[in-house]
C-alpha atoms as a PDB file:
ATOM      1  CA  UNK A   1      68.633 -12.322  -4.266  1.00  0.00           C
ATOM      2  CA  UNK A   2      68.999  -8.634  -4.341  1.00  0.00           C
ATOM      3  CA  UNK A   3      72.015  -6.943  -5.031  1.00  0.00           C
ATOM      4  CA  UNK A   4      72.719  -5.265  -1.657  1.00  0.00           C
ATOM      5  CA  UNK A   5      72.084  -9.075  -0.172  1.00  0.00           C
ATOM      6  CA  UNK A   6      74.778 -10.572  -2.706  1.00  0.00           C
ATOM      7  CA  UNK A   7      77.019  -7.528  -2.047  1.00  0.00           C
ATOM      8  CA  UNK A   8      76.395  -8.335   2.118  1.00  0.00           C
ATOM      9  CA  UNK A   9      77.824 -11.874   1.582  1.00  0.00           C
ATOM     10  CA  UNK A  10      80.783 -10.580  -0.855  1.00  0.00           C
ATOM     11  CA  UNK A  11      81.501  -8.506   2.085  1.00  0.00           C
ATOM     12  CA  UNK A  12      81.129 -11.103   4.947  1.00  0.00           C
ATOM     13  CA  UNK A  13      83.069 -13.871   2.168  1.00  0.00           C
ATOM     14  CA  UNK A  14      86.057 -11.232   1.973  1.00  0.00           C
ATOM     15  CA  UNK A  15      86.373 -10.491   5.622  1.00  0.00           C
ATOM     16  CA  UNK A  16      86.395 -14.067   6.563  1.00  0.00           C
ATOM     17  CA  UNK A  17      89.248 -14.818   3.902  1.00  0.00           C
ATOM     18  CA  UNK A  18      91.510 -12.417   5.341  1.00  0.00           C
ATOM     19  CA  UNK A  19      90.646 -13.436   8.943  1.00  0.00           C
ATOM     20  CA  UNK A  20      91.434 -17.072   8.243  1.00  0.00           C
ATOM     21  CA  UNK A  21      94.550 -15.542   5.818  1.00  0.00           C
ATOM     22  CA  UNK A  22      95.764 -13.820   8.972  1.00  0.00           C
ATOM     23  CA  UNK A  23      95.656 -16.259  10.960  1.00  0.00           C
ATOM     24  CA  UNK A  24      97.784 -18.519   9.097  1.00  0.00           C
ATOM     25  CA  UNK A  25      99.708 -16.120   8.784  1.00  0.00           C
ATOM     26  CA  UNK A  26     100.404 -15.554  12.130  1.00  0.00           C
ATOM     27  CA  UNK A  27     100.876 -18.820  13.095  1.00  0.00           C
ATOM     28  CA  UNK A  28     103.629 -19.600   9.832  1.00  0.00           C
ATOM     29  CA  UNK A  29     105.579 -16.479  11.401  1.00  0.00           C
ATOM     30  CA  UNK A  30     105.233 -18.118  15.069  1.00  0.00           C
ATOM     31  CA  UNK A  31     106.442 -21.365  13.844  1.00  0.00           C
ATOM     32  CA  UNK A  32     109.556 -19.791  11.819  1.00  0.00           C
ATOM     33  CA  UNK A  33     110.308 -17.741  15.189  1.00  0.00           C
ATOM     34  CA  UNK A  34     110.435 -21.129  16.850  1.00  0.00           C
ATOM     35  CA  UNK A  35     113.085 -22.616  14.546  1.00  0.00           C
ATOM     36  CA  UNK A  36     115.303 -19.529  14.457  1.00  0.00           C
ATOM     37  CA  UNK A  37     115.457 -19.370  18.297  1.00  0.00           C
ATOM     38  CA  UNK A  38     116.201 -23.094  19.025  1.00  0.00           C
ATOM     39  CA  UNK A  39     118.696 -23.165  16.346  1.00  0.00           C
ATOM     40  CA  UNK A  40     119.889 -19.904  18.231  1.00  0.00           C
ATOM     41  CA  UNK A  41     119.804 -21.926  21.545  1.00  0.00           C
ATOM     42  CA  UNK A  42     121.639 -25.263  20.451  1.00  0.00           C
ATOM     43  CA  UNK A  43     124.251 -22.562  18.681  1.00  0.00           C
ATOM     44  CA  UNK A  44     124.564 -20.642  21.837  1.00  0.00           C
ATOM     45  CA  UNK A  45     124.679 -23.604  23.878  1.00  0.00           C
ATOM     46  CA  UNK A  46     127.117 -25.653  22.180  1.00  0.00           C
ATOM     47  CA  UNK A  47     129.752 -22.004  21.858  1.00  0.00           C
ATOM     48  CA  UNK A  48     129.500 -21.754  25.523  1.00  0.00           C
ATOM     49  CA  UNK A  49     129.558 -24.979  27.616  1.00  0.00           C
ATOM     50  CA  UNK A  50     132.531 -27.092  28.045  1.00  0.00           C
ATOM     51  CA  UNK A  51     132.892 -30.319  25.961  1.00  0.00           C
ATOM     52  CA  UNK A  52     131.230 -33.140  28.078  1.00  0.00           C
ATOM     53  CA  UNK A  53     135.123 -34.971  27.669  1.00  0.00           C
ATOM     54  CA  UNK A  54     138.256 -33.142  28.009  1.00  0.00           C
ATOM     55  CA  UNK A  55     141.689 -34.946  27.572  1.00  0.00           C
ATOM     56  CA  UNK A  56     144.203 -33.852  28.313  1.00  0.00           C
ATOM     57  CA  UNK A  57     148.260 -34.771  27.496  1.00  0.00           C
ATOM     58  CA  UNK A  58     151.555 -33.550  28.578  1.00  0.00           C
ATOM     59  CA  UNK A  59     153.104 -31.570  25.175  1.00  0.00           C
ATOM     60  CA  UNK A  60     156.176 -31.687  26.567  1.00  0.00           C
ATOM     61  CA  UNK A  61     156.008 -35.314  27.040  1.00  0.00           C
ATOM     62  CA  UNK A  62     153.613 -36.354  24.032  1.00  0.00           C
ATOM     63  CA  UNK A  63     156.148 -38.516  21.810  1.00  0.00           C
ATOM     64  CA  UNK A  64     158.179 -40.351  24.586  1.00  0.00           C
ATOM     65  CA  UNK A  65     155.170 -41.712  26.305  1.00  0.00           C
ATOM     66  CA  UNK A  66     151.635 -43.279  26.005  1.00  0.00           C
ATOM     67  CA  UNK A  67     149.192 -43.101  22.958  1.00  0.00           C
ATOM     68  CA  UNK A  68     151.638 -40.850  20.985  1.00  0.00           C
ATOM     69  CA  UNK A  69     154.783 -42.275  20.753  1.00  0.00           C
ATOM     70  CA  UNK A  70     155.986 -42.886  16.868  1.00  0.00           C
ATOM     71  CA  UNK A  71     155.760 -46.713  17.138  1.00  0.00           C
ATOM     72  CA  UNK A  72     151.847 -45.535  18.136  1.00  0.00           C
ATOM     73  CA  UNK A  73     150.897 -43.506  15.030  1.00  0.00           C
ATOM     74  CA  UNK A  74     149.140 -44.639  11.740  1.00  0.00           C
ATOM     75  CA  UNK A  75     145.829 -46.596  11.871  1.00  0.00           C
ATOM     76  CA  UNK A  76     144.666 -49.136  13.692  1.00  0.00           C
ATOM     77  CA  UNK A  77     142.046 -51.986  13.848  1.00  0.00           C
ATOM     78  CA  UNK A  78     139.881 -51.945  17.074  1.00  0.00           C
ATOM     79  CA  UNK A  79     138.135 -54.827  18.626  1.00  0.00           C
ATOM     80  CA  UNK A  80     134.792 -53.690  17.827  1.00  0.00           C
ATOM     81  CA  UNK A  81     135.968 -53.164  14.154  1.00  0.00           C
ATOM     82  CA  UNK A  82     136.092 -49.612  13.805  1.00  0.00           C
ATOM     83  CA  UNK A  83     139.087 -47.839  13.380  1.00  0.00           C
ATOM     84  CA  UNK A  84     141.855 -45.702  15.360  1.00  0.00           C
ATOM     85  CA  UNK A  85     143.896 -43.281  13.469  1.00  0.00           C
ATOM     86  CA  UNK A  86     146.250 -40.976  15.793  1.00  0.00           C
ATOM     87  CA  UNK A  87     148.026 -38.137  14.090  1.00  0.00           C
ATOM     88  CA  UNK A  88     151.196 -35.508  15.682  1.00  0.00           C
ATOM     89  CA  UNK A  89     150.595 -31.892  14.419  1.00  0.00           C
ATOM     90  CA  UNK A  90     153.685 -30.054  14.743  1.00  0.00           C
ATOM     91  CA  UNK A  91     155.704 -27.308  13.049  1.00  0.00           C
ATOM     92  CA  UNK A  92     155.453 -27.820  10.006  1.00  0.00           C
ATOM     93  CA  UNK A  93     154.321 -31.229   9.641  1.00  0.00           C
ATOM     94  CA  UNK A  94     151.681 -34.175  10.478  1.00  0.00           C
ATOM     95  CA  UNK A  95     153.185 -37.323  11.720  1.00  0.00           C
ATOM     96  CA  UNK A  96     152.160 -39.638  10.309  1.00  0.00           C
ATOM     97  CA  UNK A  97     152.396 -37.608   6.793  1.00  0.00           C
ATOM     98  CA  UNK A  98     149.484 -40.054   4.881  1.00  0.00           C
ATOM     99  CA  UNK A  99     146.760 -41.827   6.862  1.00  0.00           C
ATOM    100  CA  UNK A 100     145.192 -44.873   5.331  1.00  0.00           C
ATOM    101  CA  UNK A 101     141.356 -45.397   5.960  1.00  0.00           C
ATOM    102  CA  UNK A 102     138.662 -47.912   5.029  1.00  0.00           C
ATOM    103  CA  UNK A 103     135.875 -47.319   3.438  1.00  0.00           C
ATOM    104  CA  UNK A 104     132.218 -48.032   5.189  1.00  0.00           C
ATOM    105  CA  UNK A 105     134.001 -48.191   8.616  1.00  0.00           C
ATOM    106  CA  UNK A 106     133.957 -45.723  11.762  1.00  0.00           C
ATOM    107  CA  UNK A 107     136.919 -43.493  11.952  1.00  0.00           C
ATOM    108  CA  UNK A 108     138.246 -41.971  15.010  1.00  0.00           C
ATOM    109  CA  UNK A 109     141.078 -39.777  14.352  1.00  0.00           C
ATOM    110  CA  UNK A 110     142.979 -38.720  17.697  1.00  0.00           C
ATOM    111  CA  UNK A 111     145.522 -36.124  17.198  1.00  0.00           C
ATOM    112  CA  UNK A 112     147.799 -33.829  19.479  1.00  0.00           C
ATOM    113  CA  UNK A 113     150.024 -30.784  19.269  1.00  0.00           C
ATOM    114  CA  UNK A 114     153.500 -30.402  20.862  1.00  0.00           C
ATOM    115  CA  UNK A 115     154.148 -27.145  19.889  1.00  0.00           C
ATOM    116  CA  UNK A 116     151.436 -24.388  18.879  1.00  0.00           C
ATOM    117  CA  UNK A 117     147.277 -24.499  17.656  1.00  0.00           C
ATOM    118  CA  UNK A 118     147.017 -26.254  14.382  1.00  0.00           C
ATOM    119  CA  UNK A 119     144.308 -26.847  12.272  1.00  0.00           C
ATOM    120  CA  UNK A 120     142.969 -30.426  11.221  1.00  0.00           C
ATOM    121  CA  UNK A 121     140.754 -30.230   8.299  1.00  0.00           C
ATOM    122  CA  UNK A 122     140.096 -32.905   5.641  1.00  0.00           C
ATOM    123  CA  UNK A 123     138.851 -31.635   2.351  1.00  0.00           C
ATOM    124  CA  UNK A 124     136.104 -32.794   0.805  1.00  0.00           C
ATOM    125  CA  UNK A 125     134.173 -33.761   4.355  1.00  0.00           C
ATOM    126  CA  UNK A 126     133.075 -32.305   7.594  1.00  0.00           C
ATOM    127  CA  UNK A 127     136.305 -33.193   9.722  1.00  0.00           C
ATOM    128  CA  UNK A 128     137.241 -29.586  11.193  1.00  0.00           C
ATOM    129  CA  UNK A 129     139.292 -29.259  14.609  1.00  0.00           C
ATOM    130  CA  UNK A 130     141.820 -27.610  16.098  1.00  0.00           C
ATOM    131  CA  UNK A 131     144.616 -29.495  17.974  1.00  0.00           C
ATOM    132  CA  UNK A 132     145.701 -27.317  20.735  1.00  0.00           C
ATOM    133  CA  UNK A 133     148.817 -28.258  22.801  1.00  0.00           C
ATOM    134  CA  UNK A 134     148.145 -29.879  26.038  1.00  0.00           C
ATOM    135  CA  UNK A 135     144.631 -31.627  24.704  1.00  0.00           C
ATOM    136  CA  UNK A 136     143.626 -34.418  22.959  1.00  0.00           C
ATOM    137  CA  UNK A 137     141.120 -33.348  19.535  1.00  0.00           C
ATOM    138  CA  UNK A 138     139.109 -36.779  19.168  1.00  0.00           C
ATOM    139  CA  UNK A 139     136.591 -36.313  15.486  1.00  0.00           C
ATOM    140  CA  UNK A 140     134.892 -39.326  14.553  1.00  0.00           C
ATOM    141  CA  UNK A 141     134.067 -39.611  10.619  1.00  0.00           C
ATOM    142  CA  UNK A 142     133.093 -42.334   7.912  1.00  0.00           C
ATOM    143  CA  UNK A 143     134.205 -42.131   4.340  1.00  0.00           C
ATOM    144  CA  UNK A 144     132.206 -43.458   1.872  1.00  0.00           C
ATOM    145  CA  UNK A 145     134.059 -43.922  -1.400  1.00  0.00           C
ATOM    146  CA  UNK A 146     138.173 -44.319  -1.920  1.00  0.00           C
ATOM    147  CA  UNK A 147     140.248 -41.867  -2.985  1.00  0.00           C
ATOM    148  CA  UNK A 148     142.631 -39.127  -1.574  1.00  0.00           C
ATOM    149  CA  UNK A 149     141.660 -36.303   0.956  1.00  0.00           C
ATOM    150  CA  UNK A 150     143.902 -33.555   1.383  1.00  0.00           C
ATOM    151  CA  UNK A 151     144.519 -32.362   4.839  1.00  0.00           C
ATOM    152  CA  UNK A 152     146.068 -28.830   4.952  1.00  0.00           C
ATOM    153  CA  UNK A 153     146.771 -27.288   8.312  1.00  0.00           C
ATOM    154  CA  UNK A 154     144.624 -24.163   8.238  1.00  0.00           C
ATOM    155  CA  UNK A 155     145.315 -22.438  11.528  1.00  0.00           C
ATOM    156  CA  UNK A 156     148.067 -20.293  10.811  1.00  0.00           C
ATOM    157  CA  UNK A 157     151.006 -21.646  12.778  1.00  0.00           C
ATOM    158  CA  UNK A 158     154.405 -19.734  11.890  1.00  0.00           C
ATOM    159  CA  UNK A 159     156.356 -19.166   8.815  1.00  0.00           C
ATOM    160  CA  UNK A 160     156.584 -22.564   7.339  1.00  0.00           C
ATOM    161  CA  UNK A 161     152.493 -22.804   7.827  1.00  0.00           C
ATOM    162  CA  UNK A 162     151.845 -23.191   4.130  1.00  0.00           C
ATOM    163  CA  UNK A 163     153.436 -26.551   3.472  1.00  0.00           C
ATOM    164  CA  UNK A 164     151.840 -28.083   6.488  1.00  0.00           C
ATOM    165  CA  UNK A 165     149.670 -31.084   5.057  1.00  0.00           C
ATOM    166  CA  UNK A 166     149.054 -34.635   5.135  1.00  0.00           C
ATOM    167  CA  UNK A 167     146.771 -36.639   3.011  1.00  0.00           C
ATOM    168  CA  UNK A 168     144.418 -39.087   3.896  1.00  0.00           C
ATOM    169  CA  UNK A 169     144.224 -41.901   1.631  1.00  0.00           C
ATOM    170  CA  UNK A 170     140.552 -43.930   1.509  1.00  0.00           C
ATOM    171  CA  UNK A 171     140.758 -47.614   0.275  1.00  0.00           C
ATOM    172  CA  UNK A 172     138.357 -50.317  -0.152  1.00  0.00           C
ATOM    173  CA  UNK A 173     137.857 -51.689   3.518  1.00  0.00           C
ATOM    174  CA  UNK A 174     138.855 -55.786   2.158  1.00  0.00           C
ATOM    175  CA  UNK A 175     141.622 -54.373   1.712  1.00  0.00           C
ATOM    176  CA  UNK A 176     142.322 -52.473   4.135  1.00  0.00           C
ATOM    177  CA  UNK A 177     141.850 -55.263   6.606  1.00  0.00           C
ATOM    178  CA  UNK A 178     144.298 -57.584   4.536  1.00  0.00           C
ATOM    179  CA  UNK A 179     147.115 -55.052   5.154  1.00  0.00           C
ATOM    180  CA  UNK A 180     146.305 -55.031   8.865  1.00  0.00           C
ATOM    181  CA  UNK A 181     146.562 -58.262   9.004  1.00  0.00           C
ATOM    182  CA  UNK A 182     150.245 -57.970   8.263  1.00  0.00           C
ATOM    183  CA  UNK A 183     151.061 -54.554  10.206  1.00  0.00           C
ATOM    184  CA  UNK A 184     150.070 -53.312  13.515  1.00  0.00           C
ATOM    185  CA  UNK A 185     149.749 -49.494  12.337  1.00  0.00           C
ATOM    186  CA  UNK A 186     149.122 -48.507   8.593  1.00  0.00           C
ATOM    187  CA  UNK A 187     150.396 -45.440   6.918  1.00  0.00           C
ATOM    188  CA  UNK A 188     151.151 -44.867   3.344  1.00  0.00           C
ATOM    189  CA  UNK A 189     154.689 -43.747   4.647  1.00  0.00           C
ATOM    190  CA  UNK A 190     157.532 -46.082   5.086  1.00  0.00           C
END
């Protein structure tokens, strides 16, 4: 083979590399502009349609009547086994001031606001909300080892907004059912 011939199929070898190198390239970029515009779709979409379930509750109202009246708060063992927790934000406190949760178990904490927008965040997990008066917040979460969460109030609320907090405590779900055996509601408050 002569050297023009060998320096022909060099040629022909290089082009087709960078054809079949562009290509790939092209489609790699395609696929990436996929991703970033359905994540920029479900974003979009979940900022600006209205949740599929809005409740709503009297603030004026909220603690002589219905779900969150003070006999009402604390946790609570559903039918089905998971389990109800239903918290009062309020300046400058959470009622009930420490939640007690099993471990392993569905959570559903349900919280209002009498008064003004506060923040529900546990530490150390995804729970975020706001509780805004007039609505009920319903987050659903499941903890997987015990121990304490702290749960700081961290929409700013009025003065007294930096000692708003609660904790929620996580214990072992045996025993967690053994005290609901004996109590309707738990909290670690008496």
């Amino acid at each position: 083979m002569s050297q023009e011939t060998s320096a022909l199929h060099d040629s022909r070898g290089e082009r087709l590399a960078a054809l079949v190198e562009r290509r790939w390239a092209t489609i790699c970029v395609l696929i990436m502009a996929v991703f970033v515009a359905v994540a920029a779709f479900a974003g979009i979409h979940q900022a600006t349609m209205p949740q599929a379930r809005v409740e709503t509750v009297s603030p004026t109202r909220l603690h002589l009547g219905g779900e969150f009246v003070e006999t009402n708060l604390g946790s609570a063992v559903e039918p089905d086994g998971s389990v109800t927790v239903r918290a009062i934000g309020q300046e400058y406190s959470f009622t009930p001031q420490c939640m007690i949760v099993p471990t392993d178990t569905l959570i559903t904490f349900r919280a209002a606001s009498p008064d003004v927008i506060h923040g529900f965040l546990i530490e150390g997990t995804n729970v975020n909300a706001m509780l805004v008066p007039g609505y009920v917040s319903t987050i659903a979460a499941r903890f997987d080892t015990p121990g304490d969460h702290l749960m700081p109030c961290q929409e700013f609320c009025g003065v007294g907004h930096e000692g708003m907090w609660a904790t929620v405590r996580v214990i072992d779900r045996a025993d967690f059912l053994k005290m609901a055996e004996t109590k309707p509601r738990l909290s670690c408050v008496e």
